[in-house]
PDB file of N, CA and C in Angstrom:
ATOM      1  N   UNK A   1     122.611  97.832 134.257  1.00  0.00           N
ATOM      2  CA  UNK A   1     121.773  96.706 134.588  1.00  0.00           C
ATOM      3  C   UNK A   1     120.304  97.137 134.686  1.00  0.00           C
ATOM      4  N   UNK A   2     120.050  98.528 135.415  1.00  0.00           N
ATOM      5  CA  UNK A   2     118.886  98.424 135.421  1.00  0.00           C
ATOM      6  C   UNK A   2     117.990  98.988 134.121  1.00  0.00           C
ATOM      7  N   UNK A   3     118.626  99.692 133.215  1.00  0.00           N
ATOM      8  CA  UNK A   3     118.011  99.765 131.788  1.00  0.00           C
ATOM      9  C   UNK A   3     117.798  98.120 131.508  1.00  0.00           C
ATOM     10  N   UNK A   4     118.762  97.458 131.212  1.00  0.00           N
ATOM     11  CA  UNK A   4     118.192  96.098 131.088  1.00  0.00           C
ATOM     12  C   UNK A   4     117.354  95.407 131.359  1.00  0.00           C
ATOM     13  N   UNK A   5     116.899  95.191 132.643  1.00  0.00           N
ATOM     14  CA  UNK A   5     115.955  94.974 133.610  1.00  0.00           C
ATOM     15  C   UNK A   5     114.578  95.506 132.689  1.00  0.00           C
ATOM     16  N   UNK A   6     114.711  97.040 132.712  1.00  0.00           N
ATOM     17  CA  UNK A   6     113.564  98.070 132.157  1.00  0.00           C
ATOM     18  C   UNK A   6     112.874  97.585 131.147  1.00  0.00           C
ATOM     19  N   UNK A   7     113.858  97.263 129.961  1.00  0.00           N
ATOM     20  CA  UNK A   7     113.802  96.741 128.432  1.00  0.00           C
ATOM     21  C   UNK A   7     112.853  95.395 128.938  1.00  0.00           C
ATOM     22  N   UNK A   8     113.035  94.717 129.731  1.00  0.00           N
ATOM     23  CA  UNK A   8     112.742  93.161 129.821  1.00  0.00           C
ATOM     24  C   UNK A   8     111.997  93.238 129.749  1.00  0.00           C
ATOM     25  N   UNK A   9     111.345  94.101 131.907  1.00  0.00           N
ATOM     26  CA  UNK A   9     109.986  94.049 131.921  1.00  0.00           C
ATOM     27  C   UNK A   9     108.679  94.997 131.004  1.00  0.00           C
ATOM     28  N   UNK A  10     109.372  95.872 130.440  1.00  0.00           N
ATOM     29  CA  UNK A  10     108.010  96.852 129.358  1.00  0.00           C
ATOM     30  C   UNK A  10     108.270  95.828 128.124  1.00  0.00           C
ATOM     31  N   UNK A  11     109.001  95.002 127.835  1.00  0.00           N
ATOM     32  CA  UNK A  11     108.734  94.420 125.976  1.00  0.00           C
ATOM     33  C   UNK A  11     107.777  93.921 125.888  1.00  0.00           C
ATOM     34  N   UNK A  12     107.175  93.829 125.073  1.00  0.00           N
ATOM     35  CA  UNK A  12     105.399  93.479 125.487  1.00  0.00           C
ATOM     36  C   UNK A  12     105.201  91.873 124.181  1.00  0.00           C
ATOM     37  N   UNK A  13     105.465  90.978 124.775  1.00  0.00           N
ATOM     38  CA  UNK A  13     105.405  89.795 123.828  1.00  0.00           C
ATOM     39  C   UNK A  13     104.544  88.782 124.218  1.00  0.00           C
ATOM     40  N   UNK A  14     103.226  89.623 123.906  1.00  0.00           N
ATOM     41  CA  UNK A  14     102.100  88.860 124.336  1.00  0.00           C
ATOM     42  C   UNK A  14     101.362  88.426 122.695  1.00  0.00           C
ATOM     43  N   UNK A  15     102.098  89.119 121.499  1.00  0.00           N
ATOM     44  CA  UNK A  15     101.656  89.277 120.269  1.00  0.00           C
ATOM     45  C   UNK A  15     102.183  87.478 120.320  1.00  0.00           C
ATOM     46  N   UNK A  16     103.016  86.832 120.945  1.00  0.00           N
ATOM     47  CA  UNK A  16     103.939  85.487 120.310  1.00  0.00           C
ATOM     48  C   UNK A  16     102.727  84.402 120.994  1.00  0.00           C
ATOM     49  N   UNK A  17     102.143  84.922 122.171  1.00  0.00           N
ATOM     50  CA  UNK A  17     101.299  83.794 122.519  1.00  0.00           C
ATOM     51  C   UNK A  17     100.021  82.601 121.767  1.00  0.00           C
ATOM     52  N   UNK A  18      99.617  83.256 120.298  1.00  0.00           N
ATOM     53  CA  UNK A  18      98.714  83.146 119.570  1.00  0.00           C
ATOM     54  C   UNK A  18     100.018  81.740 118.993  1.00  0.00           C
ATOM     55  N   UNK A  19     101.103  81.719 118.840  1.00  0.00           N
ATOM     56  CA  UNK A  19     102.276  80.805 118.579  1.00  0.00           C
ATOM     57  C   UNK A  19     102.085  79.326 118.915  1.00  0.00           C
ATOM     58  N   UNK A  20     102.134  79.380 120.415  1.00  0.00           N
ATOM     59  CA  UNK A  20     101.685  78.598 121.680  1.00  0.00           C
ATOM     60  C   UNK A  20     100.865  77.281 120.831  1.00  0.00           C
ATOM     61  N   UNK A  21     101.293  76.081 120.442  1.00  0.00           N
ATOM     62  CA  UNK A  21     100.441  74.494 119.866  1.00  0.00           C
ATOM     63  C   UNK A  21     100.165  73.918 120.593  1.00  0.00           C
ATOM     64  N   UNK A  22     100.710  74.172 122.054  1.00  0.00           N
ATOM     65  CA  UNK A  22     100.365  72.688 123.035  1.00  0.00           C
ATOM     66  C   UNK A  22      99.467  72.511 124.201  1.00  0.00           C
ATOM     67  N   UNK A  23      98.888  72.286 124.166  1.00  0.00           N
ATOM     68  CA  UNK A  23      97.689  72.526 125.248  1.00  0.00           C
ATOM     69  C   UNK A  23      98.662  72.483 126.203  1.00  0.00           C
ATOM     70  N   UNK A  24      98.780  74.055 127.131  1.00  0.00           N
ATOM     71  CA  UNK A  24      99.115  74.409 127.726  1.00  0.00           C
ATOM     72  C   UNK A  24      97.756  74.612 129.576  1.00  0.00           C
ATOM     73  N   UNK A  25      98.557  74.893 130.757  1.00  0.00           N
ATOM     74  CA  UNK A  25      97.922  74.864 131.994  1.00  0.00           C
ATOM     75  C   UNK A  25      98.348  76.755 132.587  1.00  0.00           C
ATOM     76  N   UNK A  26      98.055  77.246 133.327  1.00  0.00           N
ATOM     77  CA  UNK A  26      98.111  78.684 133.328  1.00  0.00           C
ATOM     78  C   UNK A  26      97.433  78.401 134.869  1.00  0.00           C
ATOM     79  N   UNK A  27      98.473  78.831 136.113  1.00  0.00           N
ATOM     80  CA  UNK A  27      98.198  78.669 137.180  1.00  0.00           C
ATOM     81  C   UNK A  27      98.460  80.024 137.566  1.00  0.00           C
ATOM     82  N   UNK A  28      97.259  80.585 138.559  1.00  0.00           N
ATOM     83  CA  UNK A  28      97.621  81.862 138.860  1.00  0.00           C
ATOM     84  C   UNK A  28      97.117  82.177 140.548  1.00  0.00           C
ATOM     85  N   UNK A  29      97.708  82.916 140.882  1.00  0.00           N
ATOM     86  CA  UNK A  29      97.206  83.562 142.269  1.00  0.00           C
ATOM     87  C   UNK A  29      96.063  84.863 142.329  1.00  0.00           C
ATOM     88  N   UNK A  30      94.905  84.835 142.856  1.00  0.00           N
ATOM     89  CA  UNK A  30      93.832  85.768 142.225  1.00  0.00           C
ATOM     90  C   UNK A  30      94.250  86.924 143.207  1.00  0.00           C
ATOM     91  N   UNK A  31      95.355  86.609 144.025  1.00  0.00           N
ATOM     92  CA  UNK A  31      95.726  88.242 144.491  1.00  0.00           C
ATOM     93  C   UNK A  31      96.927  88.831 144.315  1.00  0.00           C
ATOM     94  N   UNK A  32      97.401  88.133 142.826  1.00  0.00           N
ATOM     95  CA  UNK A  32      98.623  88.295 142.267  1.00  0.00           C
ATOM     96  C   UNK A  32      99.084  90.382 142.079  1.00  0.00           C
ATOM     97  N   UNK A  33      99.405  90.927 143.010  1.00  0.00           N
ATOM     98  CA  UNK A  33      99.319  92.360 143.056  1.00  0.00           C
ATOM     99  C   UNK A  33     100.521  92.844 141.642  1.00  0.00           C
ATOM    100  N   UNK A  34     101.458  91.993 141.355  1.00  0.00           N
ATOM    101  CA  UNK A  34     102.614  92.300 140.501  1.00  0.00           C
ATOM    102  C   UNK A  34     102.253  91.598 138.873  1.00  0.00           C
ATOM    103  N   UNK A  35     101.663  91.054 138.950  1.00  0.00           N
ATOM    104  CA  UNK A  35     100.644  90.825 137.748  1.00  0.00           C
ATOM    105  C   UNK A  35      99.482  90.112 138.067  1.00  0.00           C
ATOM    106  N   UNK A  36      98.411  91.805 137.832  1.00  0.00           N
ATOM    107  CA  UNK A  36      97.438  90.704 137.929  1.00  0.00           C
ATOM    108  C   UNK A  36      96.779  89.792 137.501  1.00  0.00           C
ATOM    109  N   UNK A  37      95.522  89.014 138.362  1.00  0.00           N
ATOM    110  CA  UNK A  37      94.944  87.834 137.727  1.00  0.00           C
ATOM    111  C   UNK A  37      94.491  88.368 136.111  1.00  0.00           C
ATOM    112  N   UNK A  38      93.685  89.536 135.587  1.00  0.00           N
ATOM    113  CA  UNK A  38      93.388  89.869 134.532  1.00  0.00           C
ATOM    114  C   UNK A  38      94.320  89.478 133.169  1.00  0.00           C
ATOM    115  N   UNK A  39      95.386  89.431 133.755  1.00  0.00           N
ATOM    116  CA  UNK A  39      97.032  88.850 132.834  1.00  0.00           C
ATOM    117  C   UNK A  39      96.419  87.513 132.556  1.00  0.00           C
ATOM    118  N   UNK A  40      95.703  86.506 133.139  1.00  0.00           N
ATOM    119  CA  UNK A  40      95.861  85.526 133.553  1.00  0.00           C
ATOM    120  C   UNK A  40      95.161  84.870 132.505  1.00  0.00           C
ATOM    121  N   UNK A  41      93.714  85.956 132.394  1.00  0.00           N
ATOM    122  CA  UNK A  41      92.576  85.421 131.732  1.00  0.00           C
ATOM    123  C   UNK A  41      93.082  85.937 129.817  1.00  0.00           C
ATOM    124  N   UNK A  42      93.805  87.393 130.433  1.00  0.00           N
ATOM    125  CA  UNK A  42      94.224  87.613 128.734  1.00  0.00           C
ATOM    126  C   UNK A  42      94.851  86.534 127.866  1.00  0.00           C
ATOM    127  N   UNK A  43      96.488  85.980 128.531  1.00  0.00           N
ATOM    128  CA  UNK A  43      96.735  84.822 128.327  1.00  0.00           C
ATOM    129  C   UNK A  43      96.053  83.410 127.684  1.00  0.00           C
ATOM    130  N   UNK A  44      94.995  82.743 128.899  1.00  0.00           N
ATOM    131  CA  UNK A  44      94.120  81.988 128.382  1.00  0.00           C
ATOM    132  C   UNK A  44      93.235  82.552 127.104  1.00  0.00           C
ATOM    133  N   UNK A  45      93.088  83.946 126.746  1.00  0.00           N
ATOM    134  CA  UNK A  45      92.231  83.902 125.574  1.00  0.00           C
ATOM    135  C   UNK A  45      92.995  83.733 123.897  1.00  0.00           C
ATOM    136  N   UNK A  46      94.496  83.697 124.274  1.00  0.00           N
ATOM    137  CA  UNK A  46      95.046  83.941 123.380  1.00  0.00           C
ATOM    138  C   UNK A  46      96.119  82.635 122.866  1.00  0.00           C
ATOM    139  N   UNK A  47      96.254  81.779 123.909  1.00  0.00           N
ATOM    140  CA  UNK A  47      96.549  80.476 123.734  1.00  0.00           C
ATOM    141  C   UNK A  47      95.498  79.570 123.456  1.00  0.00           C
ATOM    142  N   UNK A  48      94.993  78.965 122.247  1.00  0.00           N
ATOM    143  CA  UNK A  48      94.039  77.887 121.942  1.00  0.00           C
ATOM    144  C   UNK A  48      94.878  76.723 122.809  1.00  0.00           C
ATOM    145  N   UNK A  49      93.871  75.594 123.276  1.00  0.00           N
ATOM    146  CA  UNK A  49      93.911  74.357 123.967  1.00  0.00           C
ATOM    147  C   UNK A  49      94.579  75.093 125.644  1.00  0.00           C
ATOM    148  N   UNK A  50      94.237  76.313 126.163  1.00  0.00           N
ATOM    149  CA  UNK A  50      94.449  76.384 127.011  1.00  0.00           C
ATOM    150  C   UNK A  50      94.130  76.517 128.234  1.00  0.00           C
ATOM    151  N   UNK A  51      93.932  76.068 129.528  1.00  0.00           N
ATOM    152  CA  UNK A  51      93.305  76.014 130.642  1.00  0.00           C
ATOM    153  C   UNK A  51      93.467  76.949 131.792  1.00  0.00           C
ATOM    154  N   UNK A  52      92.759  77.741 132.361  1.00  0.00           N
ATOM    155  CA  UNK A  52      93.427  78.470 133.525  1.00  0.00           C
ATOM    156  C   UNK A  52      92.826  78.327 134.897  1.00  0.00           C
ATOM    157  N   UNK A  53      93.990  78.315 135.898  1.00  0.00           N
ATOM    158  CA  UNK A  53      93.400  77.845 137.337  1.00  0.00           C
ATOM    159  C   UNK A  53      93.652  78.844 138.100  1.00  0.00           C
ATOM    160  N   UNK A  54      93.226  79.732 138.853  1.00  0.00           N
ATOM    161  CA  UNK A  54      93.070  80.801 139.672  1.00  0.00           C
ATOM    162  C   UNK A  54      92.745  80.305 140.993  1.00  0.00           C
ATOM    163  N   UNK A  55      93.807  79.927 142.196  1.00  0.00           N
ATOM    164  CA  UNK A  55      94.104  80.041 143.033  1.00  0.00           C
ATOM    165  C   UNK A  55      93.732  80.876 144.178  1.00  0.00           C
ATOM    166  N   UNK A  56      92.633  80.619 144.759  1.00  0.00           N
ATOM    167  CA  UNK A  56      91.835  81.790 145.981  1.00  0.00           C
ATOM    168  C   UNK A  56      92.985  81.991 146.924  1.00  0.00           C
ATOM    169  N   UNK A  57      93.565  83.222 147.035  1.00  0.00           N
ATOM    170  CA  UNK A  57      94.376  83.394 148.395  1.00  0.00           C
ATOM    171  C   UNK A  57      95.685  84.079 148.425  1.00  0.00           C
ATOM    172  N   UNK A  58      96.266  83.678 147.218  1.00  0.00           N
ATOM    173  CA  UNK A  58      97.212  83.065 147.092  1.00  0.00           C
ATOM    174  C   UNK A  58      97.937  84.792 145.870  1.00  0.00           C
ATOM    175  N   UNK A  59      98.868  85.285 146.118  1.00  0.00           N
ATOM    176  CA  UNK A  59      99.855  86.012 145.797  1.00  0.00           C
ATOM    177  C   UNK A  59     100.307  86.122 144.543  1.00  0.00           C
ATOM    178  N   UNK A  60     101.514  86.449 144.376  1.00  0.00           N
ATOM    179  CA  UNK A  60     102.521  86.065 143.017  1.00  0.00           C
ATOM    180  C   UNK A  60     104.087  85.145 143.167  1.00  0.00           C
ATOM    181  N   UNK A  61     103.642  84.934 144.990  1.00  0.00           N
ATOM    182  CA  UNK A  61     104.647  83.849 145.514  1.00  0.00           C
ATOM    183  C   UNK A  61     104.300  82.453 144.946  1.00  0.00           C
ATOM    184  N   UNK A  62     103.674  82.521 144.313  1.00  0.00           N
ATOM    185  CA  UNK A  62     102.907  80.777 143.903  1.00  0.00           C
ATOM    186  C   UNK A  62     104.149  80.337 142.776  1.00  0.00           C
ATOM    187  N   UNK A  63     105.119  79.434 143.624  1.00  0.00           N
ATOM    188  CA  UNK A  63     105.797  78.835 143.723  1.00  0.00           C
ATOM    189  C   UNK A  63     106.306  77.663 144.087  1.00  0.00           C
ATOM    190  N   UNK A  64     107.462  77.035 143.673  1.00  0.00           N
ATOM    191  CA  UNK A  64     107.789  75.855 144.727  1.00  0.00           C
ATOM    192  C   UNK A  64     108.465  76.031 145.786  1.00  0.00           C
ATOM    193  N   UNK A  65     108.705  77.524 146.261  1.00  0.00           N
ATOM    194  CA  UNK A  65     109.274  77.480 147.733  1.00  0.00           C
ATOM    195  C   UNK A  65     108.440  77.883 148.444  1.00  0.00           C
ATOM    196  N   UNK A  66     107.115  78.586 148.573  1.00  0.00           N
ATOM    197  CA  UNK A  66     106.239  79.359 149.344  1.00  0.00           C
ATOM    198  C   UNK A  66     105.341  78.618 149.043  1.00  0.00           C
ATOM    199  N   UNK A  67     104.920  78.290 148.279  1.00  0.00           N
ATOM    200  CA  UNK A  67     103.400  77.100 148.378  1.00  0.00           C
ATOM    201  C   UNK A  67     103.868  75.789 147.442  1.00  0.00           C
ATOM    202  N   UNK A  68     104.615  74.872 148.096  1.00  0.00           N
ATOM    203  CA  UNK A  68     104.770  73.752 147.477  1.00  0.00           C
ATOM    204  C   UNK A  68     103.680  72.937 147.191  1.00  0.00           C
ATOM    205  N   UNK A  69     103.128  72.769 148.224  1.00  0.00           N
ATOM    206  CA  UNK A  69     101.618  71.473 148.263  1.00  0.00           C
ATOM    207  C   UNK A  69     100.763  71.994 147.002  1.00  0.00           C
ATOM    208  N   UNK A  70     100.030  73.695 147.208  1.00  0.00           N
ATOM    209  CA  UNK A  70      99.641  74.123 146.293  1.00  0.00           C
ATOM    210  C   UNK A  70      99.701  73.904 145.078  1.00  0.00           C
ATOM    211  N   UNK A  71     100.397  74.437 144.354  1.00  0.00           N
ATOM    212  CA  UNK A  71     101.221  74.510 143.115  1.00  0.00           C
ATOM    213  C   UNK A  71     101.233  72.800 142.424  1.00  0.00           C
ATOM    214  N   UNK A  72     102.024  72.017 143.269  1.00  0.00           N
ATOM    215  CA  UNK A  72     102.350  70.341 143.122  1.00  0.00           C
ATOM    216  C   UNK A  72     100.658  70.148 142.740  1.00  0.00           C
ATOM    217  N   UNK A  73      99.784  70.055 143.436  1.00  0.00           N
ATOM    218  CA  UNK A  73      98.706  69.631 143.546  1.00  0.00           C
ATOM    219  C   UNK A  73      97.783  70.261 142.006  1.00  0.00           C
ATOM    220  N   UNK A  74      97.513  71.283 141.593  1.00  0.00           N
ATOM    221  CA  UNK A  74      97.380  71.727 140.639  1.00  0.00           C
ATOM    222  C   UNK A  74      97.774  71.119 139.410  1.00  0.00           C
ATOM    223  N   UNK A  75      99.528  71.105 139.553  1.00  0.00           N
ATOM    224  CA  UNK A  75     100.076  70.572 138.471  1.00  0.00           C
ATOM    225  C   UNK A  75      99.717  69.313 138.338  1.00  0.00           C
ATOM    226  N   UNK A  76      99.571  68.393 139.353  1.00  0.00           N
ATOM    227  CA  UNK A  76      98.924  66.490 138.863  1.00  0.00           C
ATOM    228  C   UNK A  76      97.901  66.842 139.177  1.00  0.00           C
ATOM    229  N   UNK A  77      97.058  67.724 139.603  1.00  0.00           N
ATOM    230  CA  UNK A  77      95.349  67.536 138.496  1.00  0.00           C
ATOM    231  C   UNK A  77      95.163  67.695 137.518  1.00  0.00           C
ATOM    232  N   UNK A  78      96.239  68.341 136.667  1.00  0.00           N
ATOM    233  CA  UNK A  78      95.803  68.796 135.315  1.00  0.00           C
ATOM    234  C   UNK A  78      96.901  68.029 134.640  1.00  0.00           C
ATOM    235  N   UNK A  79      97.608  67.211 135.238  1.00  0.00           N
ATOM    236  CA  UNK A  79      98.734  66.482 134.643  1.00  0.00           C
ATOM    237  C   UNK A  79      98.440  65.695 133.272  1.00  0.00           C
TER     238      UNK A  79
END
């Protein structure tokens, strides 16, 4: 299992994001320690029609169980 795991997290398929047609939203936590925000902005440069929101405070818990209001709120502003 944990070779598996290994394989997952090093495959590096950031080459597929240039793929990406739909104006996409990219919500992030700017003290995301397990990926950081820098992920965040690479992402946005590599998806055309795409937006990114960086979250002051806020972890890699940015979720719907640890910051519901957060997260919800984000998603219908940019809805």
């Amino acid at each position: 299992m944990k070779e598996t795991y290994l394989k997952v997290v090093l495959d590096d398929l950031s080459y597929k994001l240039g793929f990406v047609k739909i104006p996409t939203v990219i919500i992030w936590g700017d003290k995301d320690e397990l990926t950081p925000v820098e992920n965040a902005y690479l992402i946005n440069q590599k998806i055309r029609n795409s937006k990114i929101i960086v979250i002051p405070g806020i972890g890699h818990d940015l979720d719907r169980h640890e910051h519901p209001e957060i997260l919800s709120q984000s998603i219908l502003a940019n809805a």
